[in-house]
PDB file of N, CA and C in Angstrom:
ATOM      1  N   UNK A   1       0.845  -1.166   0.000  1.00  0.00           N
ATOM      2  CA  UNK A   1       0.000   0.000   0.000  1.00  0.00           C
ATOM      3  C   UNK A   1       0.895   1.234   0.000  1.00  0.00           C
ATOM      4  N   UNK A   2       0.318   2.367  -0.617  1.00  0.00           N
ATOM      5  CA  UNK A   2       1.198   3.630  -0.585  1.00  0.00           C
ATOM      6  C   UNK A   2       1.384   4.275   0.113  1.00  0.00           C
ATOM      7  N   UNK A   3       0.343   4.421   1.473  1.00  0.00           N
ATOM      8  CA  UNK A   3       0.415   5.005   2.463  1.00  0.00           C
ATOM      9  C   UNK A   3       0.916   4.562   3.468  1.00  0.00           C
ATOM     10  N   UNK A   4       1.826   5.040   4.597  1.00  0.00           N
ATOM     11  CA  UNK A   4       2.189   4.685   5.492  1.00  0.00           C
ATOM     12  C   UNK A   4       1.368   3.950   6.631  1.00  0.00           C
ATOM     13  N   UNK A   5       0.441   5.005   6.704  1.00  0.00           N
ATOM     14  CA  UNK A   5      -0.809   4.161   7.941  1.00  0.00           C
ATOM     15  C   UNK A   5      -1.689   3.020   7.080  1.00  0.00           C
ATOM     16  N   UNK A   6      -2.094   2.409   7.482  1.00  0.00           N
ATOM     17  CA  UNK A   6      -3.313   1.684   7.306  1.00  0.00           C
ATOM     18  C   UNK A   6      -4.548   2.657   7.106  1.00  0.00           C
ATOM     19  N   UNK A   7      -5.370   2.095   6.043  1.00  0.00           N
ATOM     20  CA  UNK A   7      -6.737   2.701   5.910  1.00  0.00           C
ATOM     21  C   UNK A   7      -8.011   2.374   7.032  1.00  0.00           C
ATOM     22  N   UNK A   8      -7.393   1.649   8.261  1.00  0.00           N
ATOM     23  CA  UNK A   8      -8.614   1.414   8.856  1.00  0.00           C
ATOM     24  C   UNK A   8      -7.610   0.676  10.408  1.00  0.00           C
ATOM     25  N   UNK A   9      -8.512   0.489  11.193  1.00  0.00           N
ATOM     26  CA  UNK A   9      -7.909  -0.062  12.265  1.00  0.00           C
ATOM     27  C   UNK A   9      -8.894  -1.143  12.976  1.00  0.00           C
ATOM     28  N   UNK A  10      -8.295  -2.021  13.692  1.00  0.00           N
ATOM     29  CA  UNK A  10      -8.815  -3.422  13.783  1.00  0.00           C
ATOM     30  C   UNK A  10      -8.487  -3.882  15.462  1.00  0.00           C
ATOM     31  N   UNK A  11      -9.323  -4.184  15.899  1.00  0.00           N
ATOM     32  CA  UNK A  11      -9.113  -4.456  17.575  1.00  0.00           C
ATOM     33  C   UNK A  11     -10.109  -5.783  18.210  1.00  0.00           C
ATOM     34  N   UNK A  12      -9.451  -5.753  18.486  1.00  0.00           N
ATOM     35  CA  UNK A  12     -10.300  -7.242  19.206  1.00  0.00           C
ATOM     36  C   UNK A  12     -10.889  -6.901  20.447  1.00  0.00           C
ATOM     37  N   UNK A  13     -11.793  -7.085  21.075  1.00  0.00           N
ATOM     38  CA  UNK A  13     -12.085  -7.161  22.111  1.00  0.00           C
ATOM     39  C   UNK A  13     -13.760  -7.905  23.047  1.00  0.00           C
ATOM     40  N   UNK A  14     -13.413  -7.671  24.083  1.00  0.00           N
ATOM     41  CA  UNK A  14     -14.705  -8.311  24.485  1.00  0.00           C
ATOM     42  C   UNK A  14     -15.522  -9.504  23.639  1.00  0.00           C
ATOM     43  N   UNK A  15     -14.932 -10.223  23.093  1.00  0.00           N
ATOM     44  CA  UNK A  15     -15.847 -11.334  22.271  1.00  0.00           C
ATOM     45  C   UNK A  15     -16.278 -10.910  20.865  1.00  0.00           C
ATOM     46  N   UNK A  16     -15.604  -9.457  20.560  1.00  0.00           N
ATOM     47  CA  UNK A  16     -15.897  -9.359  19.230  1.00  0.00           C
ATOM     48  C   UNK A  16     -14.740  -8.434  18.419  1.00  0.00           C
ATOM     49  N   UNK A  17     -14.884  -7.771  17.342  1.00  0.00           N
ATOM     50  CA  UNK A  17     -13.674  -7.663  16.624  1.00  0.00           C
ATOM     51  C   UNK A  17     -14.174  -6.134  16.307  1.00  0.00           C
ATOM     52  N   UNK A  18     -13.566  -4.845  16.388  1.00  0.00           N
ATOM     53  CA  UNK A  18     -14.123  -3.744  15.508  1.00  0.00           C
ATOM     54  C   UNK A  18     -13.097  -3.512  14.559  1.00  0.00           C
ATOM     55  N   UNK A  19     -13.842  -2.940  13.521  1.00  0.00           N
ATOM     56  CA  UNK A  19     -13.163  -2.765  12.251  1.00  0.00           C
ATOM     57  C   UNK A  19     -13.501  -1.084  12.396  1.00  0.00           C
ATOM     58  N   UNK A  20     -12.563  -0.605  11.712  1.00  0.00           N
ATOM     59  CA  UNK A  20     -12.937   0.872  11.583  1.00  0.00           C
ATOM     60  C   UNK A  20     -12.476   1.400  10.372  1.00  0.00           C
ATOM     61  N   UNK A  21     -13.179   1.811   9.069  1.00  0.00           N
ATOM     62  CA  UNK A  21     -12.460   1.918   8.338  1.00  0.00           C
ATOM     63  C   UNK A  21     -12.457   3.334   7.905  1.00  0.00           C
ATOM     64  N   UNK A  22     -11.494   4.158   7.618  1.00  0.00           N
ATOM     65  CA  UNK A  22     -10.926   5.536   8.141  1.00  0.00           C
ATOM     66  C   UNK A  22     -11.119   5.994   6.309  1.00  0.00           C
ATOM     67  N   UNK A  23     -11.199   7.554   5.780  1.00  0.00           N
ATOM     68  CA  UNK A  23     -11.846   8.041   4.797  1.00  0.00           C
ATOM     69  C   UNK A  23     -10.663   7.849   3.849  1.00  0.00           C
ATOM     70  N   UNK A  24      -9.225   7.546   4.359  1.00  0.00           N
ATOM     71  CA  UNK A  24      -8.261   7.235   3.495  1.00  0.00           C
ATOM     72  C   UNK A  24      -8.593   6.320   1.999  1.00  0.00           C
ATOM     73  N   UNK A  25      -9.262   4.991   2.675  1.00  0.00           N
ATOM     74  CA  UNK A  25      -9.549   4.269   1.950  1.00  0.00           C
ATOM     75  C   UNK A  25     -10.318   4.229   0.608  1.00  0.00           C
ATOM     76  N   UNK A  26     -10.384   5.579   0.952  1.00  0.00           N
ATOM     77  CA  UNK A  26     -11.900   5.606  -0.799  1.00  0.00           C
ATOM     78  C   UNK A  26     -10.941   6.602  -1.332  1.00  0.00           C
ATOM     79  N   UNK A  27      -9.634   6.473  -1.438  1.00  0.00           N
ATOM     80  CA  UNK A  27      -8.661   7.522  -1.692  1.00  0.00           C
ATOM     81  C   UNK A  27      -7.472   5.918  -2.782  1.00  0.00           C
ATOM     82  N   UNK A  28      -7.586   4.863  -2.299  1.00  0.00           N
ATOM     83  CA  UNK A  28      -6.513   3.982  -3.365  1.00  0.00           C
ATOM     84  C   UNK A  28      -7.222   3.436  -4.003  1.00  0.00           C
ATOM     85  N   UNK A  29      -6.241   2.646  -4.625  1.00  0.00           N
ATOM     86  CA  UNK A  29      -6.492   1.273  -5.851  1.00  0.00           C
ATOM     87  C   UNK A  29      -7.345   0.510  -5.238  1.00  0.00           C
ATOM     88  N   UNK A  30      -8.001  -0.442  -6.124  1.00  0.00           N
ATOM     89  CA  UNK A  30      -8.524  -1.141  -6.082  1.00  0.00           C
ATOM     90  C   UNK A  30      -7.762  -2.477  -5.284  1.00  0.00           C
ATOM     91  N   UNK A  31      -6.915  -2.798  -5.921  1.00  0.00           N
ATOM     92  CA  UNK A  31      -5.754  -3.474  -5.359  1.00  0.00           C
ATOM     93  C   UNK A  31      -5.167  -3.446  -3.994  1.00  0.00           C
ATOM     94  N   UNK A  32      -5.101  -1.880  -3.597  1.00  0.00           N
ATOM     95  CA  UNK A  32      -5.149  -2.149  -1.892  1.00  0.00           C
ATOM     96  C   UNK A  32      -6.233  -2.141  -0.642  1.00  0.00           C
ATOM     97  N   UNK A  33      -7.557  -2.039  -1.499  1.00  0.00           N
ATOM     98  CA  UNK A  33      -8.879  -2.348  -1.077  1.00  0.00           C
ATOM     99  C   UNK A  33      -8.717  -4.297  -0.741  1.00  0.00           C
ATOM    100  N   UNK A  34      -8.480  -4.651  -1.714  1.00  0.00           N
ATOM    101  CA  UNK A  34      -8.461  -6.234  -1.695  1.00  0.00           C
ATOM    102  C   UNK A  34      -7.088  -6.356  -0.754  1.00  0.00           C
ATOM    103  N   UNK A  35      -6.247  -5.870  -0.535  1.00  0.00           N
ATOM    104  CA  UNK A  35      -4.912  -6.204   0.490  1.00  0.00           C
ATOM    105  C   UNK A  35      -5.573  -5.774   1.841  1.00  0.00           C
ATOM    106  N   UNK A  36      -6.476  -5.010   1.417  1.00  0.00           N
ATOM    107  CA  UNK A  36      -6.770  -4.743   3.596  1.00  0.00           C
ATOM    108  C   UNK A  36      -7.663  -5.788   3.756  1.00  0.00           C
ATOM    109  N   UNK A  37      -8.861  -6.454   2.741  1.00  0.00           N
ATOM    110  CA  UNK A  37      -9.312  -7.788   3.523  1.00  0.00           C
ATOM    111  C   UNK A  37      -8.559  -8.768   3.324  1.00  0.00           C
ATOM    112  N   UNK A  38      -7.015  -8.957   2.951  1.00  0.00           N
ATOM    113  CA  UNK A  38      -6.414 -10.337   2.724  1.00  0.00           C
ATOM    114  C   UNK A  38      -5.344  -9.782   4.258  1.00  0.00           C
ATOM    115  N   UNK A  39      -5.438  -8.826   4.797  1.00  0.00           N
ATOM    116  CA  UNK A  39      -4.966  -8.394   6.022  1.00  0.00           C
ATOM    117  C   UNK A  39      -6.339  -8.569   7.408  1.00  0.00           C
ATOM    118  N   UNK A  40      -7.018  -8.908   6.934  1.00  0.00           N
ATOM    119  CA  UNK A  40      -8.142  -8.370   8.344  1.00  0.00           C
ATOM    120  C   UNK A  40      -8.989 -10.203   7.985  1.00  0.00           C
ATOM    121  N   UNK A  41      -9.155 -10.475   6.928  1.00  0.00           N
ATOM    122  CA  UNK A  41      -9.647 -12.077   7.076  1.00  0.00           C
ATOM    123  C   UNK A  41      -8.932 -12.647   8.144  1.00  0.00           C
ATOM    124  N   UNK A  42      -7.653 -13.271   7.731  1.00  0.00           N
ATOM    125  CA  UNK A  42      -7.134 -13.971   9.027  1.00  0.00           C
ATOM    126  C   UNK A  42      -7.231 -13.648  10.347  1.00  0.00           C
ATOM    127  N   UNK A  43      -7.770 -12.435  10.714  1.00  0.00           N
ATOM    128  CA  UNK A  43      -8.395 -12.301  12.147  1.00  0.00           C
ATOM    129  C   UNK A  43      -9.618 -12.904  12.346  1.00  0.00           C
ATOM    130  N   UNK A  44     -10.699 -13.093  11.655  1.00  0.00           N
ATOM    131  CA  UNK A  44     -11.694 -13.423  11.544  1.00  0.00           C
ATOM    132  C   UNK A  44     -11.587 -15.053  11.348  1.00  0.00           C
ATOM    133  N   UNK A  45     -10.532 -15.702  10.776  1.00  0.00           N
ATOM    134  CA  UNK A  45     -10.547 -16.469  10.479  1.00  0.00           C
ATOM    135  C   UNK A  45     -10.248 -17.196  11.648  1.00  0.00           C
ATOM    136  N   UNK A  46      -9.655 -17.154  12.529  1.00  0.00           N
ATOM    137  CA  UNK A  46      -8.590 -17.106  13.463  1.00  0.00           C
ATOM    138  C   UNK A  46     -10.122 -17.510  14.758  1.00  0.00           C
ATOM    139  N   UNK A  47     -11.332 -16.857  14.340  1.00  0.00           N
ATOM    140  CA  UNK A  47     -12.237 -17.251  15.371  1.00  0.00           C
ATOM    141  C   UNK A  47     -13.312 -18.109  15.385  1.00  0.00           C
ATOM    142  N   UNK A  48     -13.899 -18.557  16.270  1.00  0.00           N
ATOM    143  CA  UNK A  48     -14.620 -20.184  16.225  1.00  0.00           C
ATOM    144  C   UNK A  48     -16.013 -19.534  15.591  1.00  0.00           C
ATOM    145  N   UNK A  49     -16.518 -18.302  16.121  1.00  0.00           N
ATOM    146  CA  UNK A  49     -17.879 -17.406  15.609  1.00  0.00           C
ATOM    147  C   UNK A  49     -17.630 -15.990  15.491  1.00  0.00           C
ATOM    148  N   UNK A  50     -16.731 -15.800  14.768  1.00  0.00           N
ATOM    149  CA  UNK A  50     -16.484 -14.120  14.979  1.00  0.00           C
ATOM    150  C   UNK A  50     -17.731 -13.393  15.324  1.00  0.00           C
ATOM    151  N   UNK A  51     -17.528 -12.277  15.821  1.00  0.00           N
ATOM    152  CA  UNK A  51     -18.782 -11.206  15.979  1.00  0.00           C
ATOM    153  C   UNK A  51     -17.846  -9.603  15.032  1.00  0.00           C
ATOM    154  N   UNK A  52     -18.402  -9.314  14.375  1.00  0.00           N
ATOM    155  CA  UNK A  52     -17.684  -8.274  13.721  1.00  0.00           C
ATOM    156  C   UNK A  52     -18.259  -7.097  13.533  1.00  0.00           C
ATOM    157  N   UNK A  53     -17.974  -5.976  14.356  1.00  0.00           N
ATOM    158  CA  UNK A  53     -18.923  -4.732  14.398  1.00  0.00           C
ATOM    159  C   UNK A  53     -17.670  -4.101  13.392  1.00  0.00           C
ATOM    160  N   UNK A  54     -18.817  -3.029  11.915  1.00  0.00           N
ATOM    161  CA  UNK A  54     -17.894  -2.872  10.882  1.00  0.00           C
ATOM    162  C   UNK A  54     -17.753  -0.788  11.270  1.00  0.00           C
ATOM    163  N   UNK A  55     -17.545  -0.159  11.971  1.00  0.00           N
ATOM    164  CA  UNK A  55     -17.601   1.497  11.987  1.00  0.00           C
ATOM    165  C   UNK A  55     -17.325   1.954  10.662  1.00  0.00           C
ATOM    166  N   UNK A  56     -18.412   2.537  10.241  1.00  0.00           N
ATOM    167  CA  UNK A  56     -18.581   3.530   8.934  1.00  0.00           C
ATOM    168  C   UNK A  56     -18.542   4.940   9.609  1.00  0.00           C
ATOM    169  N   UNK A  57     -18.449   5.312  10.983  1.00  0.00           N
ATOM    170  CA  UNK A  57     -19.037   6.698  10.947  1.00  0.00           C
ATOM    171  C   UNK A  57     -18.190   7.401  10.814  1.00  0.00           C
ATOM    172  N   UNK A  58     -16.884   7.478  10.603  1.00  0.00           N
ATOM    173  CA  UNK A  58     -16.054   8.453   9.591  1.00  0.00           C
ATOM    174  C   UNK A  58     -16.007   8.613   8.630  1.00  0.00           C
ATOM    175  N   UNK A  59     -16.752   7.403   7.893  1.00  0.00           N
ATOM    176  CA  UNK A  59     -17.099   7.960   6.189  1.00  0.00           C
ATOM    177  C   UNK A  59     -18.242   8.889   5.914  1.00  0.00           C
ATOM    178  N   UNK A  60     -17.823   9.890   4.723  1.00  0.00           N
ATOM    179  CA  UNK A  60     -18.802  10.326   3.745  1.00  0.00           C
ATOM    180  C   UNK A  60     -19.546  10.106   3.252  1.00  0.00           C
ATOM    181  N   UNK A  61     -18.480   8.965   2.528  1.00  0.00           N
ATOM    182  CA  UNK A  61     -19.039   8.455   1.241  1.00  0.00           C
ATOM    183  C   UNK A  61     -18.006   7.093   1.054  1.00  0.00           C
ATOM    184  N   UNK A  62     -18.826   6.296   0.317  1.00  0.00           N
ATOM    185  CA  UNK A  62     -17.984   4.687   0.099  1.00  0.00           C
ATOM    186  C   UNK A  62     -18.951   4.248  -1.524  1.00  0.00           C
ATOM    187  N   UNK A  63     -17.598   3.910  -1.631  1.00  0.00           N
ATOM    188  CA  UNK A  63     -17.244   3.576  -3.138  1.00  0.00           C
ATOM    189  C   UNK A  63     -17.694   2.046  -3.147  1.00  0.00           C
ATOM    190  N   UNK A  64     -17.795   1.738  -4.499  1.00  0.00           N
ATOM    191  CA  UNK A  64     -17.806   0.408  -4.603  1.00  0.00           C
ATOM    192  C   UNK A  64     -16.654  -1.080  -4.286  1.00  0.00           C
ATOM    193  N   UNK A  65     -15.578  -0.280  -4.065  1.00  0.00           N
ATOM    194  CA  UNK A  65     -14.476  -1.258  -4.109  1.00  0.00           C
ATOM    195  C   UNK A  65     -14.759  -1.380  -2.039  1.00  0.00           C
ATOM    196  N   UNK A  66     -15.410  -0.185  -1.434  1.00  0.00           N
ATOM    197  CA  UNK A  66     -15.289  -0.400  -0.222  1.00  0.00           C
ATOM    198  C   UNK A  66     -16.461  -1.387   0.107  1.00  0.00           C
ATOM    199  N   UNK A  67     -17.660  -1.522  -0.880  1.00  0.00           N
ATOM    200  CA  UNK A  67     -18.691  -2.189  -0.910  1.00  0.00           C
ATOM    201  C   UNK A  67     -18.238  -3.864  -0.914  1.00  0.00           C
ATOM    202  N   UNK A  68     -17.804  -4.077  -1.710  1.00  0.00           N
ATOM    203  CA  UNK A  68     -16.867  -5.284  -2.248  1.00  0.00           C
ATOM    204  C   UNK A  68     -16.362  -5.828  -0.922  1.00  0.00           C
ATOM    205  N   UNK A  69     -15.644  -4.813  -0.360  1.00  0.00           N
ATOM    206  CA  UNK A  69     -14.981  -5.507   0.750  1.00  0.00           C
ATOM    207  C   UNK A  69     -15.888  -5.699   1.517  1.00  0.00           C
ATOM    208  N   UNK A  70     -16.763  -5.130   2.011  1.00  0.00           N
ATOM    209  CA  UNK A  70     -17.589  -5.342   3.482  1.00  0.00           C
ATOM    210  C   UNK A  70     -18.474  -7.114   2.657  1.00  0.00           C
ATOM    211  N   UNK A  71     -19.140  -7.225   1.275  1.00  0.00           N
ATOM    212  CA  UNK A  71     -19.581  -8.371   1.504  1.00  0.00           C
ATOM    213  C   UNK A  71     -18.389  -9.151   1.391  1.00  0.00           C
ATOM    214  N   UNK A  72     -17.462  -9.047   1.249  1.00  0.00           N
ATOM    215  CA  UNK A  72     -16.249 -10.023   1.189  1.00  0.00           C
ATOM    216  C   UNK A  72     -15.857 -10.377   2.435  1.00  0.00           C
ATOM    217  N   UNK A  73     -16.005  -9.311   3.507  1.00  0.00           N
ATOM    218  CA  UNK A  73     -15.570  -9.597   5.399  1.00  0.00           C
ATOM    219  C   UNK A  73     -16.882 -10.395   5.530  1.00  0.00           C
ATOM    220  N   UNK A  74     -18.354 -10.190   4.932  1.00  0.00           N
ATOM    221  CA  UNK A  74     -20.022 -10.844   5.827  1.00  0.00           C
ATOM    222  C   UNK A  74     -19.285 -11.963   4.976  1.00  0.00           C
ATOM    223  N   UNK A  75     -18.792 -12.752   3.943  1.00  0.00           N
ATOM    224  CA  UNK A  75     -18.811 -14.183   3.602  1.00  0.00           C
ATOM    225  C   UNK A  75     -17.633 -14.853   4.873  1.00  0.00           C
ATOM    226  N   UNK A  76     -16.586 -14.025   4.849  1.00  0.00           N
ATOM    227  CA  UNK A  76     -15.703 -15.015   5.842  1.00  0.00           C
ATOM    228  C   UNK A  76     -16.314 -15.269   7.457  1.00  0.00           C
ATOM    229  N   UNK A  77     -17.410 -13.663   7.898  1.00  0.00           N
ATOM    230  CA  UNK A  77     -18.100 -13.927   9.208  1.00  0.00           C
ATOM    231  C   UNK A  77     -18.903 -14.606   9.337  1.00  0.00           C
ATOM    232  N   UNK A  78     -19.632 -14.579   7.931  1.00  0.00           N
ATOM    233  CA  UNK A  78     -20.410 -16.258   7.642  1.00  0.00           C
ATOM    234  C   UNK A  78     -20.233 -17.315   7.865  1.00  0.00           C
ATOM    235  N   UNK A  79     -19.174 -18.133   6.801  1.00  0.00           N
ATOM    236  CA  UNK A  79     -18.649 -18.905   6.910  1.00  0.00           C
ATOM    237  C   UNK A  79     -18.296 -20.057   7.807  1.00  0.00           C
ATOM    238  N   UNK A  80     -18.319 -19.471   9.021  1.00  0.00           N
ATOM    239  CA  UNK A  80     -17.571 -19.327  10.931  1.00  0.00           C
ATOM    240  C   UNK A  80     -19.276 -19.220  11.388  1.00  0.00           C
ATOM    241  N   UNK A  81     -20.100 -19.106  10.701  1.00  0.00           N
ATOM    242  CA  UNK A  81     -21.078 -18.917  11.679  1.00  0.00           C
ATOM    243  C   UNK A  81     -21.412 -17.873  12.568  1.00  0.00           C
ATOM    244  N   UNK A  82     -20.627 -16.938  11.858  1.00  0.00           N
ATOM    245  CA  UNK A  82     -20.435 -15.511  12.878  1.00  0.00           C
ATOM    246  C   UNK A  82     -21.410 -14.652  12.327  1.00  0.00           C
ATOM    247  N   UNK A  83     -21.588 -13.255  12.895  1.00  0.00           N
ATOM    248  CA  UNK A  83     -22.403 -12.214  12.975  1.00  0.00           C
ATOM    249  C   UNK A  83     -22.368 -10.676  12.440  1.00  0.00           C
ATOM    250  N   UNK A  84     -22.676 -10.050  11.801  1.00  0.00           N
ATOM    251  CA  UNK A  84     -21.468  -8.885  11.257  1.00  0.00           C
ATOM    252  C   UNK A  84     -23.139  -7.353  11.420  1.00  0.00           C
ATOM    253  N   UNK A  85     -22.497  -6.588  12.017  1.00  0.00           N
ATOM    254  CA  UNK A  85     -23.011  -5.339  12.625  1.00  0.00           C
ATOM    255  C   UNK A  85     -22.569  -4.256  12.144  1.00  0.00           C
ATOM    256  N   UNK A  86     -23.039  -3.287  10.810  1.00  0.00           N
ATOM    257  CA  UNK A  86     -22.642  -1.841  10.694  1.00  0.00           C
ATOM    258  C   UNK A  86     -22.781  -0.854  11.266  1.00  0.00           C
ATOM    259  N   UNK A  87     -21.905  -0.017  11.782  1.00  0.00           N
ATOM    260  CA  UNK A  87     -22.740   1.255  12.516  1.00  0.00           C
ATOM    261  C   UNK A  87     -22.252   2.679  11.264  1.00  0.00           C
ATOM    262  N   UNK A  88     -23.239   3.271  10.770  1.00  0.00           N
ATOM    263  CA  UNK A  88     -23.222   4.071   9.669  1.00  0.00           C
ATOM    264  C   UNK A  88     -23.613   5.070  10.467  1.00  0.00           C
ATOM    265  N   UNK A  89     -23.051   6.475  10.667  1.00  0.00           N
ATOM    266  CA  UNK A  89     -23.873   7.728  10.973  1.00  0.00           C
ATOM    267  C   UNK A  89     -24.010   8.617   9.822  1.00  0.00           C
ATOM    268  N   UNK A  90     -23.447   8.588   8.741  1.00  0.00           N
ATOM    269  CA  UNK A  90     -23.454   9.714   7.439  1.00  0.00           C
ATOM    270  C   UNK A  90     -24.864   8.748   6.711  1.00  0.00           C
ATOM    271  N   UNK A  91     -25.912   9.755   6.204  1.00  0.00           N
ATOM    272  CA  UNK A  91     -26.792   9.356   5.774  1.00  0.00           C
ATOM    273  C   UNK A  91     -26.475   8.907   4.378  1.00  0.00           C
ATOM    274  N   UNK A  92     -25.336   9.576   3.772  1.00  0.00           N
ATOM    275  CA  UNK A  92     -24.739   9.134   2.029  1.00  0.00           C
ATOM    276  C   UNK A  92     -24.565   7.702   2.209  1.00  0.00           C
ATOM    277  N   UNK A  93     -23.624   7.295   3.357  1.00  0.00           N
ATOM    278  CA  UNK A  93     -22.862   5.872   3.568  1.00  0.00           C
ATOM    279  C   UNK A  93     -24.185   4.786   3.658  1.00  0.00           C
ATOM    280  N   UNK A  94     -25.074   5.046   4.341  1.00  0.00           N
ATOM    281  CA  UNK A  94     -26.007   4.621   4.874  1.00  0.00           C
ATOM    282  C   UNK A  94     -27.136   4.400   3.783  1.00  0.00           C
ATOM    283  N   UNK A  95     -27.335   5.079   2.913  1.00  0.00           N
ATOM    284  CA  UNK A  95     -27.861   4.837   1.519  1.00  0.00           C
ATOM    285  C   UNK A  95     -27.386   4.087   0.900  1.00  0.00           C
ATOM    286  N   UNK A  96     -26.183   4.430   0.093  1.00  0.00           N
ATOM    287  CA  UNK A  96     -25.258   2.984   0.116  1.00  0.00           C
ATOM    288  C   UNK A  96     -25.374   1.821   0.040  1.00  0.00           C
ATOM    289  N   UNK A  97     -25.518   1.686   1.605  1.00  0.00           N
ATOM    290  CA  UNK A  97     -25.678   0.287   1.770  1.00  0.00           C
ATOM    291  C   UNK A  97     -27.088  -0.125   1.537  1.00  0.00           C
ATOM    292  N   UNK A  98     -28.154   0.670   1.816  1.00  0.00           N
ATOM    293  CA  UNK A  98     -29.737   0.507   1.679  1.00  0.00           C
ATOM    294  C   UNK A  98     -29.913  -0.085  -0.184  1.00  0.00           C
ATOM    295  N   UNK A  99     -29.433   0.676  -0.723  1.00  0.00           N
ATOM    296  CA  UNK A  99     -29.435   0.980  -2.185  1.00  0.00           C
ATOM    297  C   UNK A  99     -28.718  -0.756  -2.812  1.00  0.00           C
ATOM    298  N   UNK A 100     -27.592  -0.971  -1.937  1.00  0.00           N
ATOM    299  CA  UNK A 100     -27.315  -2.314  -2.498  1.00  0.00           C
ATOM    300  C   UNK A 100     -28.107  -3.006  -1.962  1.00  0.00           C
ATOM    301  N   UNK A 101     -29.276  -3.210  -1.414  1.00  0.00           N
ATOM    302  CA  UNK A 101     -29.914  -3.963  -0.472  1.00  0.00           C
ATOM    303  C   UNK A 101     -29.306  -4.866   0.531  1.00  0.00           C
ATOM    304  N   UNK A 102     -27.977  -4.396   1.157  1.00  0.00           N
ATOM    305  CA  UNK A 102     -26.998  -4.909   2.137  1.00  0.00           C
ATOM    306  C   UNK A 102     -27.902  -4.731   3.949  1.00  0.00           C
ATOM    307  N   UNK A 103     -28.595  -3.405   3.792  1.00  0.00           N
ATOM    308  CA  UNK A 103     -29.281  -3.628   5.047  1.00  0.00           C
ATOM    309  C   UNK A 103     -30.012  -4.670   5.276  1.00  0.00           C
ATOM    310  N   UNK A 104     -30.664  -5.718   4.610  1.00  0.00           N
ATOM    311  CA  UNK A 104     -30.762  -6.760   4.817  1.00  0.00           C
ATOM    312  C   UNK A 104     -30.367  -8.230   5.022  1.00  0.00           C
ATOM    313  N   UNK A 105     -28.915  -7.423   4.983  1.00  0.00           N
ATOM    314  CA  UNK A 105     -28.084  -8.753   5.459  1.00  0.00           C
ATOM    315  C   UNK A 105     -27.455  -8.746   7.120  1.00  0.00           C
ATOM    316  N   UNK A 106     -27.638  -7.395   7.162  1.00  0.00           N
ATOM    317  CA  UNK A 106     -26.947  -7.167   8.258  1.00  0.00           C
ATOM    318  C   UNK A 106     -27.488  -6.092   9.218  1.00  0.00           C
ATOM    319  N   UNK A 107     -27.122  -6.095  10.589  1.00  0.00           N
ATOM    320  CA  UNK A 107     -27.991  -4.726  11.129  1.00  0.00           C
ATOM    321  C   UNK A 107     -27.387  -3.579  10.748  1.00  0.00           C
ATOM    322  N   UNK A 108     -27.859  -2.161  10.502  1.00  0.00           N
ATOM    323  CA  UNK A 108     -27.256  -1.222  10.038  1.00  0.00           C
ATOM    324  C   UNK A 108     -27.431  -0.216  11.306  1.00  0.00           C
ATOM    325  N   UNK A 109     -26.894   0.301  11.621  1.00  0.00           N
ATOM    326  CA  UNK A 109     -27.190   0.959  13.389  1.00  0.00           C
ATOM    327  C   UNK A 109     -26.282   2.232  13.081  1.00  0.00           C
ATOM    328  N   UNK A 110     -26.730   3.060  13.984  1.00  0.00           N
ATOM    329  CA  UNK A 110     -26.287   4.553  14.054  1.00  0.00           C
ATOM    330  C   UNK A 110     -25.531   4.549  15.268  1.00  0.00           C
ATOM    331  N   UNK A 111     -25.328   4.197  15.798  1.00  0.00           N
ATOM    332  CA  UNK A 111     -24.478   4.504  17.279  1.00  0.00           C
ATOM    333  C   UNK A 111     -23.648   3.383  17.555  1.00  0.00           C
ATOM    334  N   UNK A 112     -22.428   3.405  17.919  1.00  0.00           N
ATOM    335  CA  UNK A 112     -21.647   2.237  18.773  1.00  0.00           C
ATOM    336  C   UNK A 112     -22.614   1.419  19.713  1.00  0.00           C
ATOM    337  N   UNK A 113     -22.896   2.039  20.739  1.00  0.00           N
ATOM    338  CA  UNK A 113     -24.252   1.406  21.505  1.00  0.00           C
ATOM    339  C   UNK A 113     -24.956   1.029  20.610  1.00  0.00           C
ATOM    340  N   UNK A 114     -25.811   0.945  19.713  1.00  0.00           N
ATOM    341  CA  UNK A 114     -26.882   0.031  18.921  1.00  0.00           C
ATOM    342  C   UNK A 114     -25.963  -0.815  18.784  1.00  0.00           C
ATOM    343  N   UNK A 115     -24.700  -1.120  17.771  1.00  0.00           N
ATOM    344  CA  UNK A 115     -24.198  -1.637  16.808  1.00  0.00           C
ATOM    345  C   UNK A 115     -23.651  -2.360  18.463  1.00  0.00           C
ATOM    346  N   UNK A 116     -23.231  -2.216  19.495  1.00  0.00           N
ATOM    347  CA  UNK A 116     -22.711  -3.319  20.649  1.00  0.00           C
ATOM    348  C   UNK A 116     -23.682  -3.942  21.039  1.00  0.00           C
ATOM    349  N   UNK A 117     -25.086  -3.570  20.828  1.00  0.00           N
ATOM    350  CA  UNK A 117     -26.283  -4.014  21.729  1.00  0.00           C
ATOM    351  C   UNK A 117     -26.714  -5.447  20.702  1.00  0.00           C
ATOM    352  N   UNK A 118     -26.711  -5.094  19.242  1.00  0.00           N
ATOM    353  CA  UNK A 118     -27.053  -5.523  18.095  1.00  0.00           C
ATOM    354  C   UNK A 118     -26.645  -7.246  18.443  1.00  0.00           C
TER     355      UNK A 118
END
């Protein structure tokens, strides 16, 4: 990747995993869209039922390659039998996902609290 930081940050805790993915990301290639989930699968992979809360609320706006990735993280939380939780506060991001009909795969929540309660 070209940037020094990572486009997003990843933490484990309490029985579940947050993903956070930061506005950098709707800024590269396509190519390092697909390197941050061949970086963040093996965490997921790594668990017997992941629980995976995904934070959108620093985005604007999300592109399709960021689309790509999130059903590409719900097949591996699948997979495992696991659970996957968006928390969207930008109403653009949040369309988005409505528009791909993704809110029906997953809960789409406005607050950390929903998206922990979820």
């Amino acid at each position: 990747m070209a940037t020094s930081e990572a486009p997003y940050t990843l933490e484990k805790t309490r029985g579940y995993v947050i993903l956070c993915l930061l506005p950098k990301l709707n800024e590269v290639q396509w190519g390092d869209v697909q390197q941050v989930g061949n970086e963040i699968i093996p965490t997921l992979d790594s668990l017997r039922s992941p629980a995976l809360l995904v934070d959108l609320s620093q985005l604007d706006y999300m592109g399709s390659s960021m689309v790509a990735l999130l059903v590409r993280l719900w097949k591996a939380v699948q997979k495992k039998n696991g659970r996957m939780v968006v928390q969207s506060e930008q109403k653009m991001v949040t369309e988005v996902l409505n528009i791909a009909g993704l809110n029906s795969l997953w809960d789409v929540v406005a607050s950390r609290e929903e998206a922990v309660s979820a």
